[in-house]
C-alpha atoms as a PDB file:
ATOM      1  CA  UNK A   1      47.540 -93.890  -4.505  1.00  0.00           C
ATOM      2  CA  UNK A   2      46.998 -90.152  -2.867  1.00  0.00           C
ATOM      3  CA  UNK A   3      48.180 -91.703   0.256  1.00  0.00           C
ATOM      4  CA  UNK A   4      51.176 -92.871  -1.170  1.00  0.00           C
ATOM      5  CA  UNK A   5      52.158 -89.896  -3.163  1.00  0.00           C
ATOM      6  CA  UNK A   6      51.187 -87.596   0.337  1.00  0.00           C
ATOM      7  CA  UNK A   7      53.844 -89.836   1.874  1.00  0.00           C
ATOM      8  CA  UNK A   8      56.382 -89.403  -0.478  1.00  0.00           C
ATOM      9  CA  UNK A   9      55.807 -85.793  -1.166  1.00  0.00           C
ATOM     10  CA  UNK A  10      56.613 -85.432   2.817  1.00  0.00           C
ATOM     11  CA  UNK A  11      59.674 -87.231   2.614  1.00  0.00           C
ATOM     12  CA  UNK A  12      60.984 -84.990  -0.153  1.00  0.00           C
ATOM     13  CA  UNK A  13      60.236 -81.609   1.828  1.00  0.00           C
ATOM     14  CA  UNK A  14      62.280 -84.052   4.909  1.00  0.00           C
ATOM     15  CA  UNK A  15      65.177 -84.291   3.022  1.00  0.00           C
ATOM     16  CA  UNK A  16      64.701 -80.678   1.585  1.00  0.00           C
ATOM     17  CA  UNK A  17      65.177 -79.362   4.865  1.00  0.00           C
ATOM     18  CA  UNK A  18      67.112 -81.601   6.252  1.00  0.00           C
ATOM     19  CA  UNK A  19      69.904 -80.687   3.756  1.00  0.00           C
ATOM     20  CA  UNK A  20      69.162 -76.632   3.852  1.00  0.00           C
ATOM     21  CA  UNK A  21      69.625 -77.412   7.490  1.00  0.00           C
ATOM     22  CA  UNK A  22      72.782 -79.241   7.365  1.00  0.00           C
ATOM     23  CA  UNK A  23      74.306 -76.486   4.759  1.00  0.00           C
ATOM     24  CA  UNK A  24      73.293 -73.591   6.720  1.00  0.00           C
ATOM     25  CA  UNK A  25      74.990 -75.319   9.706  1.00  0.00           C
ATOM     26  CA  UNK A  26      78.266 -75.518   7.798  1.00  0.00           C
ATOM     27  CA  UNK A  27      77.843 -71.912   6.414  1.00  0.00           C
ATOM     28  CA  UNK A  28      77.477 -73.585   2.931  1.00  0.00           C
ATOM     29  CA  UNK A  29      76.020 -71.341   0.313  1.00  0.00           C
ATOM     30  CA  UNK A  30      73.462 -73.531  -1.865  1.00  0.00           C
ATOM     31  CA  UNK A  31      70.489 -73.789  -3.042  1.00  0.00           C
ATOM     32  CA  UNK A  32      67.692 -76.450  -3.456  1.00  0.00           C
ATOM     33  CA  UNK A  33      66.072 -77.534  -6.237  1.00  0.00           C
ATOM     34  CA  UNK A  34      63.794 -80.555  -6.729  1.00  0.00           C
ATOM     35  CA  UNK A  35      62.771 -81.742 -10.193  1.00  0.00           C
ATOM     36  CA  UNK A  36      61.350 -85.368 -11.312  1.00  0.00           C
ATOM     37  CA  UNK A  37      62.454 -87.037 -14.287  1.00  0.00           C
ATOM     38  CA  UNK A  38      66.158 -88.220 -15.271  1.00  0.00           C
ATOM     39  CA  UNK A  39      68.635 -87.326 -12.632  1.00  0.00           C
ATOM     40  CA  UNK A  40      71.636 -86.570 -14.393  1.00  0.00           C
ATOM     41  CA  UNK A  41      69.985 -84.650 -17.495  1.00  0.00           C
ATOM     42  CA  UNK A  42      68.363 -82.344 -14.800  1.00  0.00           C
ATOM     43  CA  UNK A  43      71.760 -81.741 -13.033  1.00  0.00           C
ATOM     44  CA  UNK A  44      73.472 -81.002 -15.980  1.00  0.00           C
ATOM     45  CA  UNK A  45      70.901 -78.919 -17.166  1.00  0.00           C
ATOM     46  CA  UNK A  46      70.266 -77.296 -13.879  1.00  0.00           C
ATOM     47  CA  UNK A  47      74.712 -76.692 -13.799  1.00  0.00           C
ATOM     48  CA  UNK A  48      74.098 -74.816 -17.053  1.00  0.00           C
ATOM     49  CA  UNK A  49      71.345 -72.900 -16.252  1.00  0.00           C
ATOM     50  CA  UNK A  50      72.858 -71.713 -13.078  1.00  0.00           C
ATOM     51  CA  UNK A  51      75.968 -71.011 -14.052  1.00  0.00           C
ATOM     52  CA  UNK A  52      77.618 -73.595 -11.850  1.00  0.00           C
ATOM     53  CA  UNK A  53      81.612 -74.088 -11.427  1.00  0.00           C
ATOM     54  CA  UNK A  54      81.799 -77.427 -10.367  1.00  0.00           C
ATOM     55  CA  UNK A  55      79.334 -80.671  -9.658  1.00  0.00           C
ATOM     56  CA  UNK A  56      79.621 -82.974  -6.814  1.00  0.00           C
ATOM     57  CA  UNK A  57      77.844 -86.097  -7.042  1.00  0.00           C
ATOM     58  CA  UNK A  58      77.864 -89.129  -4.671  1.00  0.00           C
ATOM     59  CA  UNK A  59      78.586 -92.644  -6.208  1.00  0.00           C
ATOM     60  CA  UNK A  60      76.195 -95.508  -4.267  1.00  0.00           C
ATOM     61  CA  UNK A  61      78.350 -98.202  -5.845  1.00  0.00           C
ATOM     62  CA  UNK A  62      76.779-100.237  -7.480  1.00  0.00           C
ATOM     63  CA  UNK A  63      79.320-102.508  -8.989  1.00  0.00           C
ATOM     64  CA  UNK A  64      80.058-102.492 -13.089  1.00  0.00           C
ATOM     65  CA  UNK A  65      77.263-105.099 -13.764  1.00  0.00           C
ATOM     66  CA  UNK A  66      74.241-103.324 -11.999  1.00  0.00           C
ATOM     67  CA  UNK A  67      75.653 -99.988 -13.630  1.00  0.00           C
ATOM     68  CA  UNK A  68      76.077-101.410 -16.716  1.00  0.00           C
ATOM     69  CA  UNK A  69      72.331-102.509 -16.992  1.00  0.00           C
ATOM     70  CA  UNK A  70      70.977 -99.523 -14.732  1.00  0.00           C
ATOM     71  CA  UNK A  71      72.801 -96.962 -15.597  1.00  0.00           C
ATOM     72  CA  UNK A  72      74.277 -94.557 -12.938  1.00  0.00           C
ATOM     73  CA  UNK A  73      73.385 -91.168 -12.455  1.00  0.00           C
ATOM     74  CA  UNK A  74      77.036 -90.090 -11.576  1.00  0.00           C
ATOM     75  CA  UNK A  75      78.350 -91.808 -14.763  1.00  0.00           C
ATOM     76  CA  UNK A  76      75.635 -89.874 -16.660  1.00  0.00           C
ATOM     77  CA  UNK A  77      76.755 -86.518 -15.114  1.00  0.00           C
ATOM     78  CA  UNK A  78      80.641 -87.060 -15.527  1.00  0.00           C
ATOM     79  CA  UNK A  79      80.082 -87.989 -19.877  1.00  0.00           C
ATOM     80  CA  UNK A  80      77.487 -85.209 -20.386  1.00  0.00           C
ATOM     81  CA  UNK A  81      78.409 -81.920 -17.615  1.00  0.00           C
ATOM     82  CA  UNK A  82      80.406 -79.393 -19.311  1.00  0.00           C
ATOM     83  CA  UNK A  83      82.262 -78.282 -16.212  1.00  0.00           C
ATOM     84  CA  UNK A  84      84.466 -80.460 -14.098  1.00  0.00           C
ATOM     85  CA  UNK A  85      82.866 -83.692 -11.923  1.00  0.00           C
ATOM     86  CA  UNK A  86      84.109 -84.473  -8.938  1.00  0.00           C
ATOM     87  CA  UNK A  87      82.588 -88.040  -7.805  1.00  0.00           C
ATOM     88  CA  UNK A  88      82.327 -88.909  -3.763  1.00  0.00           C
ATOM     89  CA  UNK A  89      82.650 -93.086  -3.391  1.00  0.00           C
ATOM     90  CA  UNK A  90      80.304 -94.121  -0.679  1.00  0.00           C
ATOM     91  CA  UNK A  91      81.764 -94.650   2.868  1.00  0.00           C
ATOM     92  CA  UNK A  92      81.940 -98.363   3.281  1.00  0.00           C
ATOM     93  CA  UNK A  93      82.585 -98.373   6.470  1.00  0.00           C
ATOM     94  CA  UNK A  94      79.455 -96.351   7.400  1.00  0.00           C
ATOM     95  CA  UNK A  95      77.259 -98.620   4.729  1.00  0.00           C
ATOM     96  CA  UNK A  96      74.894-101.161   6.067  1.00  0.00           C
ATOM     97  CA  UNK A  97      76.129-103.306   3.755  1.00  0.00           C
ATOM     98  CA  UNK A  98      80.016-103.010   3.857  1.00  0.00           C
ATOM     99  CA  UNK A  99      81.704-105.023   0.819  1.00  0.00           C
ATOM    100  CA  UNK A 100      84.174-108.540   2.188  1.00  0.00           C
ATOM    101  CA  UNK A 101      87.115-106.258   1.573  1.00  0.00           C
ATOM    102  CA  UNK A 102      85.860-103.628   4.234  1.00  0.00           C
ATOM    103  CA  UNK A 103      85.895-106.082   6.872  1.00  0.00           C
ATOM    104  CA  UNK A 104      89.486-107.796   6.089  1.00  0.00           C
ATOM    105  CA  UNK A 105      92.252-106.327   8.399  1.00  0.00           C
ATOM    106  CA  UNK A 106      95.686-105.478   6.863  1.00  0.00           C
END
């Protein structure tokens, strides 16, 4: 199990920096913060606590029947937040697993 946990502790300082990377390339004020437990109570919570103006939250799309018995975080963070939500669909065509309609041509 150490092994496993070692692996996955790497990953999250990957993404850490990848992201602190990626914002200080765009000249994008932020700052990290990793917590375990519930996703959407911590971002609400953490939105509070720092005094945030505005959430943006990606939306994997899960369809209404996987959310429905899942839950998603985003719909969590849009019925509990107490500042305004703005919710970024995922980019189908960049998914490696675009939907029929994706590939249809008009």
């Amino acid at each position: 199990m150490e092994e496993g946990s070692a692996k996955h502790e790497q990953y999250i300082k990957d993404l850490e920096e990848k992201f602190k990377l990626k914002c200080e390339t765009m000249k994008v004020p932020a700052k990290i913060i990793i917590q375990g437990g519930h996703p959407g109570e911590h971002v609400c919570k953490t939105a509070k606590k720092e005094g945030a103006v505005l959430i943006v939250c990606g939306s994997r799309g899960m369809g209404t029947v996987r959310r429905t018995i899942l839950g998603s975080t985003s719909d969590y963070i849009i019925h509990h937040a107490y500042i305004p939500v703005v919710v970024v669909p995922k980019d189908k065509k960049h998914s490696p697993h675009p939907s029929p309609k994706a590939d249809k041509k008009h």
